[in-house]
C-alpha atoms as a PDB file:
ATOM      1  CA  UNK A   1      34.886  31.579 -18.409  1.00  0.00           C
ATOM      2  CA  UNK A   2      37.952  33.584 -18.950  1.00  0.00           C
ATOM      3  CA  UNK A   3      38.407  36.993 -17.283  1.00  0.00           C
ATOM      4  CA  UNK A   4      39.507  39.991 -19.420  1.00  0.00           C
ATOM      5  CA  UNK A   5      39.066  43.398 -18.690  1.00  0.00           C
ATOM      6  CA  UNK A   6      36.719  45.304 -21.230  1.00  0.00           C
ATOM      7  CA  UNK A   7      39.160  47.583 -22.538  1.00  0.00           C
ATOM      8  CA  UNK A   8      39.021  46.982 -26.310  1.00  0.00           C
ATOM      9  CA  UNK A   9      35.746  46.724 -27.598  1.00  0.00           C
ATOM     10  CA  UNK A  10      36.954  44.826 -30.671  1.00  0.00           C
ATOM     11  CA  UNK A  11      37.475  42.056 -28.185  1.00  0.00           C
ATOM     12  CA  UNK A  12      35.137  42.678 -25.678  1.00  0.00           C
ATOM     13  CA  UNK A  13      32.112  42.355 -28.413  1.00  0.00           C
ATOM     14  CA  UNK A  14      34.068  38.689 -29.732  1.00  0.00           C
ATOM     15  CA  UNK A  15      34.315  37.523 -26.589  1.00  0.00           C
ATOM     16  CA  UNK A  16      31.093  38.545 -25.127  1.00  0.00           C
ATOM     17  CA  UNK A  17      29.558  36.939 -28.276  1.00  0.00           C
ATOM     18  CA  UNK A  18      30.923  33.678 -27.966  1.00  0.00           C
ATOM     19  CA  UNK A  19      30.426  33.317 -24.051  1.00  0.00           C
ATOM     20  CA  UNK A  20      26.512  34.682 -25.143  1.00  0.00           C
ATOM     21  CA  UNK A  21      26.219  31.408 -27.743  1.00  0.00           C
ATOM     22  CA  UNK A  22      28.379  29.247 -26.156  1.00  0.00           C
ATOM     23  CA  UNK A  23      25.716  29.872 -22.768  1.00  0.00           C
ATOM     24  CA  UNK A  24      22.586  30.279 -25.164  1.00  0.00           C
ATOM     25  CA  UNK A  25      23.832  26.361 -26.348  1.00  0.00           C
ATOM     26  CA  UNK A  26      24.669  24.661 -23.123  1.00  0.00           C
ATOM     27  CA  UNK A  27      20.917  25.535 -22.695  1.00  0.00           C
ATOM     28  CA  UNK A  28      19.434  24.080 -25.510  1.00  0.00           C
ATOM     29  CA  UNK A  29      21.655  20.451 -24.814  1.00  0.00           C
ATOM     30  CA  UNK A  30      20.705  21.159 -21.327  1.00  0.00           C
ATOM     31  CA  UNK A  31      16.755  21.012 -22.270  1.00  0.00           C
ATOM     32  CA  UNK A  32      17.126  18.420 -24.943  1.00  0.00           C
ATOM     33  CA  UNK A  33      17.106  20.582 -28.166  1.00  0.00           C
ATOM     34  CA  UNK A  34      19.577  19.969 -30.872  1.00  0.00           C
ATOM     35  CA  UNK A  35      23.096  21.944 -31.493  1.00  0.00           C
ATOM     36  CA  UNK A  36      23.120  23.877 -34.118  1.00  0.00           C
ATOM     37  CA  UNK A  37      26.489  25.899 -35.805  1.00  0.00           C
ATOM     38  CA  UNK A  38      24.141  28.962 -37.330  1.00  0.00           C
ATOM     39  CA  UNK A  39      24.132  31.508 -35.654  1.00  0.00           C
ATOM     40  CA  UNK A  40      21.227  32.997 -36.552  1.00  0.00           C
ATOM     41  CA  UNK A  41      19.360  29.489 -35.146  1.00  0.00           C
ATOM     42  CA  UNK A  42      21.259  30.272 -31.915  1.00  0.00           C
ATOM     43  CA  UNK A  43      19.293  33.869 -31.568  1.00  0.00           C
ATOM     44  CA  UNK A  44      15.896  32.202 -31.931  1.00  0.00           C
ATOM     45  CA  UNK A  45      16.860  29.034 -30.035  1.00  0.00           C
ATOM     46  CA  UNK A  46      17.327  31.957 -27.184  1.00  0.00           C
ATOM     47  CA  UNK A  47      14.288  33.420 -27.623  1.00  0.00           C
ATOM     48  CA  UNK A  48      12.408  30.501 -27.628  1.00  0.00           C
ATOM     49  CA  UNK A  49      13.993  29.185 -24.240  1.00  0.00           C
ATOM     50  CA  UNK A  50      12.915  32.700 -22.878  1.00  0.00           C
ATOM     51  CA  UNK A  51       9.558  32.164 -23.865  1.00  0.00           C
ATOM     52  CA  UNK A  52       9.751  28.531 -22.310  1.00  0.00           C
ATOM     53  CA  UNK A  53      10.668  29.988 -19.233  1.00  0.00           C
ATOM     54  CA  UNK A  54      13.582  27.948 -19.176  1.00  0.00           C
ATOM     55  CA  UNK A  55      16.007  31.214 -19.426  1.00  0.00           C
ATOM     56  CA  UNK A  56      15.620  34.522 -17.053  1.00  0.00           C
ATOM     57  CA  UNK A  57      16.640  37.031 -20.028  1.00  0.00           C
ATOM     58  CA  UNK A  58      15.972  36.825 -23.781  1.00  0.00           C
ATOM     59  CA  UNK A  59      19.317  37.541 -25.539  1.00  0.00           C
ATOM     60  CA  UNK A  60      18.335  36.711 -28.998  1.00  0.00           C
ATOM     61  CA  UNK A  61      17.838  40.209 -30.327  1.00  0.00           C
ATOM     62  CA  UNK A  62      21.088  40.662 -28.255  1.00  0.00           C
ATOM     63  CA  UNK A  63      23.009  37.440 -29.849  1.00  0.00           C
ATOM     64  CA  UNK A  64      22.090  38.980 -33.601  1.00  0.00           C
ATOM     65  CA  UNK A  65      23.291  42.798 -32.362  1.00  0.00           C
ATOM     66  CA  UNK A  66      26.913  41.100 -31.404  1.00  0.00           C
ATOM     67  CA  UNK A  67      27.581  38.732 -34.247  1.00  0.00           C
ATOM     68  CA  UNK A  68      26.732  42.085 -36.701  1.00  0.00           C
ATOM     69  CA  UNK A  69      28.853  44.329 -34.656  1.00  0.00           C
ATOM     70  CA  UNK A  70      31.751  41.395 -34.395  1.00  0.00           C
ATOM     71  CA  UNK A  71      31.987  41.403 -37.897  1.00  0.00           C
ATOM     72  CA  UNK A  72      31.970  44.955 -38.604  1.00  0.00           C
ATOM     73  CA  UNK A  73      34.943  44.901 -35.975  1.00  0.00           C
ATOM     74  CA  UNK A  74      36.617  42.058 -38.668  1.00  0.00           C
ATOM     75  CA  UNK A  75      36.150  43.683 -41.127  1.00  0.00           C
ATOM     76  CA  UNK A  76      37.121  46.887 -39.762  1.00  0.00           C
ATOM     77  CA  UNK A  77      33.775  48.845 -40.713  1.00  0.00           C
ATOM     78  CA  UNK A  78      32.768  49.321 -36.815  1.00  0.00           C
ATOM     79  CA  UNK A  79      30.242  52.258 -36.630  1.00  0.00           C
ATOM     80  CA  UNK A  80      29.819  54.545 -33.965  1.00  0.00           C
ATOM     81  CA  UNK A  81      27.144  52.057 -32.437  1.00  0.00           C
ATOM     82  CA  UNK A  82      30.998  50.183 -30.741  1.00  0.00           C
ATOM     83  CA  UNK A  83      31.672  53.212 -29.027  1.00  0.00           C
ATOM     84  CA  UNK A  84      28.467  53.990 -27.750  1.00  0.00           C
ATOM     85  CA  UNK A  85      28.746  50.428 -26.094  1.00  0.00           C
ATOM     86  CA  UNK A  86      28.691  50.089 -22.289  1.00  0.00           C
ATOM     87  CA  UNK A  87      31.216  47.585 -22.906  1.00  0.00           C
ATOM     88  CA  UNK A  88      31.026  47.640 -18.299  1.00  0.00           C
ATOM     89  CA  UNK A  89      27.554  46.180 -18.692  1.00  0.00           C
ATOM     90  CA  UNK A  90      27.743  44.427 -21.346  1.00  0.00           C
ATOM     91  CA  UNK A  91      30.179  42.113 -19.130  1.00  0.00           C
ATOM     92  CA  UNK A  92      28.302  42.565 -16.077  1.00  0.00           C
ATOM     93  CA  UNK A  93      25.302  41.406 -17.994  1.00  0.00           C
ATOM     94  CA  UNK A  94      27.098  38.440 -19.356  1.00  0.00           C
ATOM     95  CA  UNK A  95      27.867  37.575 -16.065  1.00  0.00           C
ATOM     96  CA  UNK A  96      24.543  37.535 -15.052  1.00  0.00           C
ATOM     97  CA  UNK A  97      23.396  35.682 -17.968  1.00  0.00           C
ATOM     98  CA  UNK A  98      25.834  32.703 -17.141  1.00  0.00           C
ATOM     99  CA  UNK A  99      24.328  32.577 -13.996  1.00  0.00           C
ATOM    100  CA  UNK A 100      20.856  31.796 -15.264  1.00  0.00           C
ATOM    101  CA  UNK A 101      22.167  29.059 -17.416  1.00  0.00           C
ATOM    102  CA  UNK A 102      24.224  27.881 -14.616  1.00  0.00           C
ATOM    103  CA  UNK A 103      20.877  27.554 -12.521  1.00  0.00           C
ATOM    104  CA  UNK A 104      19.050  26.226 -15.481  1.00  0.00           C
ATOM    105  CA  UNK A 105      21.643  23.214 -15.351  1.00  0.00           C
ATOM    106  CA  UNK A 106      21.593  23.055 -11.424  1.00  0.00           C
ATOM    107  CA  UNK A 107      17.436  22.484 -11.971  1.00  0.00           C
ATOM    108  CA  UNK A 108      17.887  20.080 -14.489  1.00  0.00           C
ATOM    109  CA  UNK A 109      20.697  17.966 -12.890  1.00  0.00           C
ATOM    110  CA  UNK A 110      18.402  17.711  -9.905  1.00  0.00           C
ATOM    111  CA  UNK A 111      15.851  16.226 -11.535  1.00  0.00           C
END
């Protein structure tokens, strides 16, 4: 994953979006479930590993949040809920998330 400090929240949000669905997808390949491109399948594919127990956290409600607030931020009709993010833990939580799905793979590669 790329490294950026968490300056703009315009980018922060984008990026912390993609890294969320990009994450939320290695884990559905990872435990056999198809790709999918909609978004929207991508926040209920992450609930549904949640509720699996194959993922620590359940970022769907999260995953929906971001992709509205990214495009507010592209179409440059960002409310006041952009500036009230913690765009700190919203990073530190990504990290964290990775994490999971990084042990997720370690458990499945070992069988």
């Amino acid at each position: 994953m790329a490294a950026w400090e968490p300056e703009d929240a315009a980018e922060c949000v984008t990026n912390a979006f993609y890294a969320y669905e990009n994450a939320v997808t290695a884990a559905m390949i990872a435990v056999g479930r198809k790709r999918t491109r909609k978004h929207s399948d991508k926040s209920a594919a992450a609930t549904e590993l949640f509720k699996d127990n194959k993922l620590k956290t359940d970022v769907g409600g999260l995953l929906e949040y971001l992709n509205d607030t990214r495009k507010d931020v592209q179409y440059e009709t960002a409310g006041a809920e952009l500036l009230g993010l913690d765009l700190e833990e919203l990073v530190s939580n990504l990290e964290t998330f990775i994490d999971d799905v990084d042990d997720l793979l370690d458990q499945i590669e070992q069988g």
